[in-house]
Structures are given as structure tokens and as C-alpha cells.
Protein backbone atom coordinates (compact mmCIF):
# COMPACT_ATOMS: atom_id res chain seq x y z
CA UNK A 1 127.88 134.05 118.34
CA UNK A 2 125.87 132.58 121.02
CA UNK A 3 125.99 129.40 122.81
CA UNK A 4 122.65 128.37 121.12
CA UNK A 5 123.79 129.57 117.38
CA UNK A 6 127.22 127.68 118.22
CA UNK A 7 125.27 124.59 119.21
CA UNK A 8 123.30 124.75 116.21
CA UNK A 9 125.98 125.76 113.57
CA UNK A 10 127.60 122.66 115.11
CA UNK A 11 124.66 120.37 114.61
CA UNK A 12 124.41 121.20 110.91
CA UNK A 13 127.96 120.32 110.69
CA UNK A 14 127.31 116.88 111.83
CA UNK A 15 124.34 116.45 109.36
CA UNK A 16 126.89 117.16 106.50
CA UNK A 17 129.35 114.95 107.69
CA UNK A 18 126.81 112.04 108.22
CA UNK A 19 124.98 112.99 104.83
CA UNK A 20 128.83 112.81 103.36
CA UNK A 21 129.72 109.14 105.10
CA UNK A 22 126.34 107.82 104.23
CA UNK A 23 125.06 108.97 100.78
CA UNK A 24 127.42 106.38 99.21
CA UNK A 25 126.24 103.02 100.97
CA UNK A 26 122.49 104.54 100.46
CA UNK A 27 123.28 104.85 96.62
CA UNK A 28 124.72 101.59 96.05
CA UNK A 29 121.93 100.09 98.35
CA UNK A 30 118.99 101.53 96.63
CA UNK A 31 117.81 100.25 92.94
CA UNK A 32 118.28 103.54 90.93
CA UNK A 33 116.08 103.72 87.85
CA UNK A 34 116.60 105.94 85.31
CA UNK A 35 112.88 106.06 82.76
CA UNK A 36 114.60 107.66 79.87
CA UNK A 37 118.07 107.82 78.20
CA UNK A 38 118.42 108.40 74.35
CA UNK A 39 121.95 107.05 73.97
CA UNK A 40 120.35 104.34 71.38
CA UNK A 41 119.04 106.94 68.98
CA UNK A 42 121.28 109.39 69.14
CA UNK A 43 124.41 107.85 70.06
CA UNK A 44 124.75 104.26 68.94
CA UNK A 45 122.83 104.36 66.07
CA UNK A 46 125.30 106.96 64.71
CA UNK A 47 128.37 104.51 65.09
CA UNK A 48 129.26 104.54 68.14
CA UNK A 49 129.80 101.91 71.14
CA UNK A 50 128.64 101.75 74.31
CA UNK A 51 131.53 99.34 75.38
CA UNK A 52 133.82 102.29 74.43
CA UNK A 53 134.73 105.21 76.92
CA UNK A 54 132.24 108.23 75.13
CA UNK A 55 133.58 110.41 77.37
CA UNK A 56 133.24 113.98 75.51
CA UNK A 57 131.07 112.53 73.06
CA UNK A 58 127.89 111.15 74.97
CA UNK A 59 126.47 110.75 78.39
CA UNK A 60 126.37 107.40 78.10
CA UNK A 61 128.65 104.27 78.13
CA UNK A 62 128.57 101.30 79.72
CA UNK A 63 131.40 102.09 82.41
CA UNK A 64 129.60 104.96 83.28
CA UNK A 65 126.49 103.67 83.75
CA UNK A 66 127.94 101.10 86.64
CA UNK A 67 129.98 104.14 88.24
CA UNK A 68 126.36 106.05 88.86
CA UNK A 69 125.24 103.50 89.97
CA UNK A 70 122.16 103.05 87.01
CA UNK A 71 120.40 99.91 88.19
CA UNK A 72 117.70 99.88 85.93
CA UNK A 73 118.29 101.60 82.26
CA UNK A 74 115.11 102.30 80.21
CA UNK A 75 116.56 102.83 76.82
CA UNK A 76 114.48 105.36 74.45
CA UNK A 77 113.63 104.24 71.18
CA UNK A 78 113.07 107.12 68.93
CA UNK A 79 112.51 108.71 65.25
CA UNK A 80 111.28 112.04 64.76
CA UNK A 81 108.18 112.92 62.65
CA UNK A 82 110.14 112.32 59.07
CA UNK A 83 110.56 108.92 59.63
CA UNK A 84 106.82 108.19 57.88
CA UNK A 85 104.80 105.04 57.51
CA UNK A 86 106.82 102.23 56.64
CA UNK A 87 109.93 103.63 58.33
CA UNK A 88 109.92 104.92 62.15
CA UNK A 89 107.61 101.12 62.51
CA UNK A 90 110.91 99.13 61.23
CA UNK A 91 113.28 102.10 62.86
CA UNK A 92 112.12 100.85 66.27
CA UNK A 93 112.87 96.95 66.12
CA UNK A 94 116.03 98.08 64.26
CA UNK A 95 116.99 99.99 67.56
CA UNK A 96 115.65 96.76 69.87
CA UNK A 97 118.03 94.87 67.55
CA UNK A 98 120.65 97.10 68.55
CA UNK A 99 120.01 97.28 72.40
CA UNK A 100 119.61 92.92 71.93
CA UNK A 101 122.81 92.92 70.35
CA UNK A 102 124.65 95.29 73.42
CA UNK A 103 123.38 92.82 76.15
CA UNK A 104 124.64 89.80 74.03
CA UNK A 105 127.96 91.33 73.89
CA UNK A 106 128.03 91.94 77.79
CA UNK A 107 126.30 89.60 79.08
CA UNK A 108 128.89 90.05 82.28
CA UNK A 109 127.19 93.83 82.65
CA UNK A 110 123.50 93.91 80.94
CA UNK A 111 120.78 91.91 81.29
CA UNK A 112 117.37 92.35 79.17
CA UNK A 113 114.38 92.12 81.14
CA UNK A 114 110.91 92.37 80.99
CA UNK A 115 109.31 92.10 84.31
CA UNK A 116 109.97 93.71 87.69
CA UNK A 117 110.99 90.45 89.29
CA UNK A 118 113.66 90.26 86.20
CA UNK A 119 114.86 93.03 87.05
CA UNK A 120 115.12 93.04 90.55
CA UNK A 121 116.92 89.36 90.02
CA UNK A 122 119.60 91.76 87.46
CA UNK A 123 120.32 93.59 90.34
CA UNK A 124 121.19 90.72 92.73
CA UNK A 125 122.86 89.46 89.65
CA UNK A 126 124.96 93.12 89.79
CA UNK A 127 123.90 94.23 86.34
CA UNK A 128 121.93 96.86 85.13
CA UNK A 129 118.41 95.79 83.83
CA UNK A 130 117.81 96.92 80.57
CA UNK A 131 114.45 97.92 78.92
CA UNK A 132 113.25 100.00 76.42
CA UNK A 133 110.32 102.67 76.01
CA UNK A 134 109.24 104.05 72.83
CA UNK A 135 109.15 107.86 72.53
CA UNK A 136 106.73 108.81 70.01
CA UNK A 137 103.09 107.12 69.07
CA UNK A 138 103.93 107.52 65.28
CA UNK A 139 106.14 104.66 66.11
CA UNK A 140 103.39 102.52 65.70
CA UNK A 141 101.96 103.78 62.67
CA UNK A 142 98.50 103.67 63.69
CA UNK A 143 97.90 99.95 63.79
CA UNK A 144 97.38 98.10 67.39
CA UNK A 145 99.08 95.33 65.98
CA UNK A 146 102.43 96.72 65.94
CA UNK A 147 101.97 97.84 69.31
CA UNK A 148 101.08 94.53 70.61
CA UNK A 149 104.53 93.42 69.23
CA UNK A 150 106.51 96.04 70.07
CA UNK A 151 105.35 94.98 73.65
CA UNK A 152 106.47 91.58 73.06
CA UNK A 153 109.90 92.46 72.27
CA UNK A 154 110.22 94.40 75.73
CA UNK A 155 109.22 97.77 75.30
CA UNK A 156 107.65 98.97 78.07
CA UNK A 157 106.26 102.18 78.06
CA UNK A 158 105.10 104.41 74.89
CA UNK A 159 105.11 108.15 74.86
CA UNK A 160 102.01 109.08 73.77
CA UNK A 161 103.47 111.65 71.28
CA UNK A 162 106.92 113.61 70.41
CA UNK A 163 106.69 117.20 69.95
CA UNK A 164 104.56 116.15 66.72
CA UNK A 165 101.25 115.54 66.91
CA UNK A 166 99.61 111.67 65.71
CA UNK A 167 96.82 111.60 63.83
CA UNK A 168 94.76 110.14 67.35
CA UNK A 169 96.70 112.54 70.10
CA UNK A 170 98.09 116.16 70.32
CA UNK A 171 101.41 116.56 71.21
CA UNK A 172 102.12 119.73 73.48
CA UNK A 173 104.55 121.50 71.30
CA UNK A 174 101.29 121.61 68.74
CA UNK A 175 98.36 122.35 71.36
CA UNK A 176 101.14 125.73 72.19
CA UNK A 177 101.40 126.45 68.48
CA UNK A 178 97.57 125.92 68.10
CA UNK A 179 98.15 123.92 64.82
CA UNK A 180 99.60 120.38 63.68
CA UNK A 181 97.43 118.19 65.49
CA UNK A 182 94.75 116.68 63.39
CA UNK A 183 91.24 116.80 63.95
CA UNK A 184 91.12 118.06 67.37
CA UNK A 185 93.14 118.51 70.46
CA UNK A 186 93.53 115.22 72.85
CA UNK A 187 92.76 111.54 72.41
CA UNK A 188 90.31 110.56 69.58
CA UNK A 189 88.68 107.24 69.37
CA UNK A 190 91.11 105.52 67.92
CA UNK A 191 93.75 107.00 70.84
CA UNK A 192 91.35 105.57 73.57
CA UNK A 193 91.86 102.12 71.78
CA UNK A 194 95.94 102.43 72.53
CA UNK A 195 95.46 103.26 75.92
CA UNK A 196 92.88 100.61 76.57
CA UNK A 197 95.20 98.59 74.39
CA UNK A 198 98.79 99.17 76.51
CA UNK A 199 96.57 98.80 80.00
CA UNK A 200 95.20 95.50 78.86
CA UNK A 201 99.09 94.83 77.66
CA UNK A 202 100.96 96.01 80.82
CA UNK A 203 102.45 98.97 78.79
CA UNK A 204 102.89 102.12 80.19
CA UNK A 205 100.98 104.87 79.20
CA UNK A 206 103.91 107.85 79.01
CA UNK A 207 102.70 111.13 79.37
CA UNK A 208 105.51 113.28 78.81
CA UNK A 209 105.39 115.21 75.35
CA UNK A 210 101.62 115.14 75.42
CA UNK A 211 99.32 118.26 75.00
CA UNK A 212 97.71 118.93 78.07
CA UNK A 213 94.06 117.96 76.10
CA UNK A 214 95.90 114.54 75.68
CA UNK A 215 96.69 114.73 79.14
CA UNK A 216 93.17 115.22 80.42
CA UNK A 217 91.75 112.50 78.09
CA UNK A 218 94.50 110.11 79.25
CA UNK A 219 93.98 110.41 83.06
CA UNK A 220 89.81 110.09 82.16
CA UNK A 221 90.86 106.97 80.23
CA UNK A 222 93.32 104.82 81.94
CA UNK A 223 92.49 102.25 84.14
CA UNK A 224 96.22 102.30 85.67
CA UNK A 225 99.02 104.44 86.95
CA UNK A 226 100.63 106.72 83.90
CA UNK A 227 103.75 107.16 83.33
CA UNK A 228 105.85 110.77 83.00
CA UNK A 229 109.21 109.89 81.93
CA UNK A 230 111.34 112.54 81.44
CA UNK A 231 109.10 116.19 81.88
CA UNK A 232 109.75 118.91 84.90
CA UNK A 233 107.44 121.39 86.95
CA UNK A 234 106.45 124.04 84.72
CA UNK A 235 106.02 126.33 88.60
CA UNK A 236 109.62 126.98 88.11
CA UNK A 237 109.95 126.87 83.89
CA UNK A 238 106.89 127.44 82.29
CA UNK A 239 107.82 124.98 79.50
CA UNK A 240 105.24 123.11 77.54
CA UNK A 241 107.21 120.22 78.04
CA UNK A 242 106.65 120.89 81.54
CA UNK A 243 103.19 120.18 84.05
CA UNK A 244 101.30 122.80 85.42
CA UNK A 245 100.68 121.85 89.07
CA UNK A 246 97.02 120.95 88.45
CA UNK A 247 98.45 117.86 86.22
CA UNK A 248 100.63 116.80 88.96
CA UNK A 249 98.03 116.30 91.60
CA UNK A 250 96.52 114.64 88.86
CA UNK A 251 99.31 112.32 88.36
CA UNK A 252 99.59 111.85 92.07
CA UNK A 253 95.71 110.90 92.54
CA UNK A 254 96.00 108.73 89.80
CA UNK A 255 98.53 106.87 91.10
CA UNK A 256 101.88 107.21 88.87
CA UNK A 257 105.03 108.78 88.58
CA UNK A 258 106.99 112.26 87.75
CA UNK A 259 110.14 111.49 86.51
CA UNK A 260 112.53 114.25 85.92
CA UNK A 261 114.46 115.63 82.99
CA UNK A 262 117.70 116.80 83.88
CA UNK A 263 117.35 119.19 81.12
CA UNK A 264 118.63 122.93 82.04
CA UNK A 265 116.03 124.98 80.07
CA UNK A 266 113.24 122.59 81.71
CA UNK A 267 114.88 123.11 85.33
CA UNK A 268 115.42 126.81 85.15
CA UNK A 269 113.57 129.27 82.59
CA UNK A 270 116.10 131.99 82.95
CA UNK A 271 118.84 129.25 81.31
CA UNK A 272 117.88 129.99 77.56
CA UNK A 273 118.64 133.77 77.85
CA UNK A 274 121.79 132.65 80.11
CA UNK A 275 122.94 130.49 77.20
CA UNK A 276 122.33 132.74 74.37
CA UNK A 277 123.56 136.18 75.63
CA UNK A 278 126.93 133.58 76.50
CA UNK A 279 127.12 132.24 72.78
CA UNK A 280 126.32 135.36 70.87
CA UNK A 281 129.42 137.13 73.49
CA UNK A 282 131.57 134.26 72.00
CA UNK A 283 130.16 133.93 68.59
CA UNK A 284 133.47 133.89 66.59
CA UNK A 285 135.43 131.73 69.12
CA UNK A 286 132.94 129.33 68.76
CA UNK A 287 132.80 129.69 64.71
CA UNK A 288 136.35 129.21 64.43
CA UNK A 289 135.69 125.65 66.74
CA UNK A 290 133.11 124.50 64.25
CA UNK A 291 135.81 124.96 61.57
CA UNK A 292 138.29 122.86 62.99
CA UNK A 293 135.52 119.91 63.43
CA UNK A 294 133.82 120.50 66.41
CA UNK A 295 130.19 119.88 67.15
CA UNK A 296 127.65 119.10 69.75
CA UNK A 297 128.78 118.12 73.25
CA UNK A 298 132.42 118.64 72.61
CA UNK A 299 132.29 122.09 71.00
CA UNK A 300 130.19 123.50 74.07
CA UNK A 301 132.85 121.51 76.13
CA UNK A 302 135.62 123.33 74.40
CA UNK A 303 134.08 127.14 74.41
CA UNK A 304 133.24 126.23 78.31
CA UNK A 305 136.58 125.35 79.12
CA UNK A 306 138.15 128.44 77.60
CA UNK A 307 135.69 130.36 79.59
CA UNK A 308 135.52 128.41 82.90
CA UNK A 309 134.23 131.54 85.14
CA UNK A 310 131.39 132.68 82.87
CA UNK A 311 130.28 129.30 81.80
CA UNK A 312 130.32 128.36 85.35
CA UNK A 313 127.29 130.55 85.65
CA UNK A 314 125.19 129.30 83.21
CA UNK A 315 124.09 126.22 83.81
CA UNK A 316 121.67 125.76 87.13
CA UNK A 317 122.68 124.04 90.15
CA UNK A 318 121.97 121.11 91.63
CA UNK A 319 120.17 122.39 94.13
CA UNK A 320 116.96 123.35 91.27
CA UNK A 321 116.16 119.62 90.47
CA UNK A 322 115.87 118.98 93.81
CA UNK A 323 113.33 121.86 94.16
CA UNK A 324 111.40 120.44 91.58
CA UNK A 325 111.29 116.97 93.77
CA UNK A 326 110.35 119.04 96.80
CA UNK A 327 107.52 120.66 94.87
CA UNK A 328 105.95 117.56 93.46
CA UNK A 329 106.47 115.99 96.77
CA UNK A 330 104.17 118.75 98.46
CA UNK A 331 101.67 118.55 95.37
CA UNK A 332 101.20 114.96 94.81
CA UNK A 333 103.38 113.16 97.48
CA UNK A 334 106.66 111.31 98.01
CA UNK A 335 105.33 108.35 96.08
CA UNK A 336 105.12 109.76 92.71
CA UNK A 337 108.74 111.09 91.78
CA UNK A 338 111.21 109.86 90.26
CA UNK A 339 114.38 110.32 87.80
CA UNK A 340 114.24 110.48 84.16
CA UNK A 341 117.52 112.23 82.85
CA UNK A 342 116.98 112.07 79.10
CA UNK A 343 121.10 111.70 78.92
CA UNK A 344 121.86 111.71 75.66
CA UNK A 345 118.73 114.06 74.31
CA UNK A 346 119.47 116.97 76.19
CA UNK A 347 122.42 119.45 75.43
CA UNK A 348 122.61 120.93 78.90
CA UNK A 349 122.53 119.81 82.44
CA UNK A 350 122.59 121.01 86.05
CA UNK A 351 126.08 122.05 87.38
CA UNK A 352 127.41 118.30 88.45
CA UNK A 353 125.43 116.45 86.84
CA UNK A 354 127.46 115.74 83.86
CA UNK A 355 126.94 112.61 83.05
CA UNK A 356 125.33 108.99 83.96
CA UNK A 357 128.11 108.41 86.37
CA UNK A 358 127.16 111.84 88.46
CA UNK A 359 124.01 109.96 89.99
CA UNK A 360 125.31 109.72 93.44
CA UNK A 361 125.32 113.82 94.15
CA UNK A 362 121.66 113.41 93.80
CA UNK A 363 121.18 110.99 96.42
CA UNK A 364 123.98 113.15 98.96
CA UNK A 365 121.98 116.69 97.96
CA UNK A 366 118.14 114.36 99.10
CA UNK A 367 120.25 113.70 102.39
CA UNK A 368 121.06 116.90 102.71
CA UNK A 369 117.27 118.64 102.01
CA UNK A 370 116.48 116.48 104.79
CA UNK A 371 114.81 113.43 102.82
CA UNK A 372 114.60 109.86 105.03
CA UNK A 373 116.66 107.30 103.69
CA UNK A 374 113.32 104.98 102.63
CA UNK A 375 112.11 108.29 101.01
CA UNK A 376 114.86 108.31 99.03
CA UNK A 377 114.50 105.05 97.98
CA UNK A 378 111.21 105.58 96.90
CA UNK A 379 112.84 108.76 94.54
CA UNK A 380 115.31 106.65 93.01
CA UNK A 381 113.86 103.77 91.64
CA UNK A 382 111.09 102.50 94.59
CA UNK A 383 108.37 104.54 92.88
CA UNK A 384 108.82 103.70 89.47
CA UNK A 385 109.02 99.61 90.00
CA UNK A 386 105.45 100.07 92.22
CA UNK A 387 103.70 101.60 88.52
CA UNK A 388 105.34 98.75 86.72
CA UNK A 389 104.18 96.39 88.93
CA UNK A 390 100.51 97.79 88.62
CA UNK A 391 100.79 97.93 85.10
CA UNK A 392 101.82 95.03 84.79
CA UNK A 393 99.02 92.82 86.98
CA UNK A 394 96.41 91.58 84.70
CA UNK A 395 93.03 93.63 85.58
């Protein structure tokens, strides 16, 4: 080794060290938002308690969320497509009701806001600022009016669609299909009136979910930064979920946000075939598992475990979401990514990132790739408070 290979060897050295004293103090410092967690839906509306340790059973709880660090908590409300008019409508405020009652019962840890400034004060306060989104335009039912009060009682961003289509949008997982949206791909009249209709609010307009048709018509609609809460690069997983780099320069030019699903099969598209070839190996392990109980997060937990060297290798590293942020960063620029982990709705994550209390690694690995600490802040929460703020400044 040479004296200038030594030298250098020893500089990187001192960047990991620094990057190792530092990441900390920069996590706790910056306001971490995370735009989409579905512990509501899928977690406390099935009996279970945030106060509680969920440890094996959810990403979510609220111990967890102060150990990562989650400054700002937008909480998904969701129904899939069976919940039909006259149900996912009432579903919704019966999930606000739930989130309303949380915060009453910790008032020491949660605070409901509804306004950047509110939630900037829940900070100083040293809780976590909690909001809610709705995932899924049937939520509405097709009536403006139950948008407008949805808005009212906090929500603050609406995904356009869910994997099904609404009778005035095309979801993605139906524009792929080439069947189950109604008349026609994208936005029909009636879908320009809920855009026009959330701008005018302050809602955000969430594009994640959406066919790219819906996309188009959306960015030729809005008169304000949209919203991506929870989708991935689709240069490194083709995914529908996922946008082609044409929709990200989009996004960047119009002025919002990317935030990223921590999802494994949107991260990485060799995961799936990873996964299965690893559960069909293990097929009557995991059979006998089910038998005894087992489901979900705690029988892949328990297969895992008894297979620690092979289903170490599944699951993509760390270092792949932070490719993703690179990418959009070079597409669209370091003002329009974000986080959007969809804990709770995904059944797979990136090696370390196990749960909401994992945050910080992201933060040390942005060090690491070289990111500036304002840059970072700007990542973590920075970029996502600047599109609420727009959205929410009367035109």
C-alpha cells in the first residue's frame, strides 16, 4: 500500500467515525416525517393498542415511534374496494375517532394537529404531531361534501386511488391490467372537481397508487405541489406502484415530494423470486407454524429465525433505499424526497429497517453517501413541511 492509498484509506476512516458520532445529534435535531403508516387500519382497528409494546406483532407502537425518532406521524386511513357506499365514508371518521381517542389518552406523547406551525409547536412541545391522510378516493364516495369534511377533521392528504380504480380516476394496478377503471383511463370531470376541490381546501393531492393517465391529468390539473406518499423508483423495480423517471422530473418541476416506501418488492425487483424460491424450500416448516397459530409478521419472524443465514439474504439492504434517494435526487433534485415507510402495510423491509424505531440508520447511511447535514434535513421531514405549507396558503 502506498503512502497516498494509506492516506486515503485513513481519511475514509475518519468520515465513518464522524458519520458514527454525529448521525445521532443530526437525527434528534432534524423534524423526521414519516407521510404514511397503516398501523390504524391494520393494526388498531383489529384490537390492538398502540400504548402496548407490538413488538412481533406490528411496526408500530407508541414507544417505538419516540425511539426513531418519528416527529411527525401521518396516520393512513384506509378500506379496500369492498367497503361500498355507505361504508368505507363512515369507516374513515370511525378510524379519525380512533386516532382522536389515542392522542386523548397520551396527551403526554401525541398531539393532533392540523397546520405546519402546529406541528412544528408539537415538536418543541417533544411530541410527535399526528395527522392523518386518506388512502383511497372511494373513501369519499363520490360526493365533494364528504371531502370537505373529512378535511375538517384533519385529514390532510387523499390518495387519489388504491389499487382499485374510482369511478372519476384509474388506479395503476387497473391501467396494468387494462380493465377495472370505468369509463376511461385518468381523471374525468368529476376527478378535476376533487383536485380543484383539495387545492382550494389545502389538501394534498396524493399521487401514489394512481395510474400513470391519472398521473398526467393530475400534474395538468393542480395548481399546487402533489403529494407521493409512499411509492419508489420503478429504474430499479419496475413496479406499477412505482414512477418511471419521466414522472419524477415531473414531480420535481411541479414542485412536490417523493416519499419512499420501505417496501422490499418496491426497493428491489429481484426480492419476489428471493422470497418465493425461500418459502416454497421451507413450505412444510412453515405449514406446521400456521398450525400452531402463527400468522403474518410473527410467522415470517419465526421461519427467519430458524433460518438466520438464508433469510439473511433475502431481504435488500439498506444501502437500495438510499439509491433510490440518490436517483430522484439526480432526476428531480434534493428538494423533492422524502420518507414514506408504509409500516404496518408492507410485509417486508430492507435489512435494518425493522421497524419505526430503526429511523436513525437512515440518517447515519445519508452521512455516509456523502449527503450535507441541511440536505438531510430537507430528506427527512424539511421537504415535506415546504408542500404542506404551499398547500396550505390560500391561492
Amino acid at each position: 500500500m502506498n503512502i497516498k492509498s494509506s492516506l486515503s484509506l485513513a481519511a475514509a476512516i475518519g468520515l465513518l467515525a464522524s458519520c458514527s458520532s454525529s448521525y445521532q445529534t443530526l437525527h434528534q435535531k432534524s423534524i423526521l416525517v414519516d407521510t404514511h403508516n397503516d398501523v390504524l387500519s391494520q393494526v388498531v382497528m383489529e384490537g390492538h393498542s398502540m400504548e402496548k409494546d407490538l413488538t412481533g406483532i406490528a411496526h408500530t407502537d407508541l414507544a417505538r415511534l419516540r425511539k426513531g425518532g418519528v416527529d411527525v406521524q401521518v396516520f393512513a386511513i384506509f378500506c379496500d374496494e369492498t367497503y361500498g357506499t355507505g361504508r368505507a365514508f363512515r369507516f374513515a371518521n370511525q378510524q379519525i375517532d380512533s386516532l382522536e381517542a389515542i392522542v386523548k389518552r397520551n396527551p403526554d406523547k401525541l398531539q393532533l394537529v392540523y397546520t405546519p406551525a402546529e406541528a412544528r409547536q408539537a415538536v418543541k412541545n417533544h411530541k410527535t404531531a399526528a395527522l392523518s391522510g386518506v388512502e383511497g378516493g372511494h373513501m369519499i364516495e363520490d360526493n365533494l361534501d364528504n371531502l370537505t369534511h373529512l378535511y375538517n377533521r384533519g385529514v390532510r392528504y387523499l390518495t387519489l386511488t388504491w389499487n382499485n380504480s374510482v369511478a372519476w380516476a384509474s388506479s395503476a394496478a387497473d391501467e396494468k391490467k387494462g380493465s377495472g377503471y370505468h369509463n376511461k383511463k385518468g381523471l374525468n370531470d368529476f376527478g378535476k372537481q376533487v383536485v380543484k376541490r383539495m387545492n382550494e381546501l389545502g389538501m394534498l393531492v396524493d399521487l401514489s397508487h394512481v395510474g400513470e393517465q391519472t398521473f398526467w391529468d393530475v400534474i395538468n390539473t393542480t395548481s399546487k405541489p402533489v403529494l407521493v406518499s409512499h411509492s419508489c423508483a420503478a429504474t430499479f423495480s419496475p413496479h406499477h406502484r412505482n414512477l418511471t423517471d419521466d414522472q419524477i422530473k415531473a414531480v420535481g418541476k411541479n414542485g412536490g415530494v417523493i416519499h419512499l416506501n420501505f417496501f422490499s418488492e418496491f426497493l428491489d425487483s429481484a426480492y419476489t423470486n428471493r422470497m418465493s424460491a425461500f418459502m416454497a424450500k421451507h413450505d412444510a416448516e412453515i405449514k406446521a407454524l400456521r398450525q400452531k397459530g402463527l400468522s403474518g409478521m410473527a410467522l415470517r419472524d419465526a421461519i427467519f429465525q430458524q433460518y438466520p443465514n438464508e433469510s439473511g439474504t433475502i431481504n435488500p439492504p439498506l444501502s437500495l433505499l438510499i439509491d433510490h434517494i440518490d436517483h430522484i435526487v439526480k432526476l428531480a433534485g434534493i428538494d423533492h424526497v422524502g420518507l414514506g415507510s408504509d409500516y404496518d402495510g408492507i410485509s417486508s423491509t430492507p435489512v435494518s429497517l425493522d421497524d419505526v424505531s430503526t429511523y436513525p440508520v437512515i440518517t447515519k447511511a445519508l452521512l455516509e453517501r456523502g449527503y450535507k447535514k441541511k440536505e438531510i434535513e430537507k430528506i427527512l421531514g424539511g421537504n415535506f413541511l415546504r408542500i404542506w405549507e404551499a398547500n396550505a396558503k390560500k391561492s
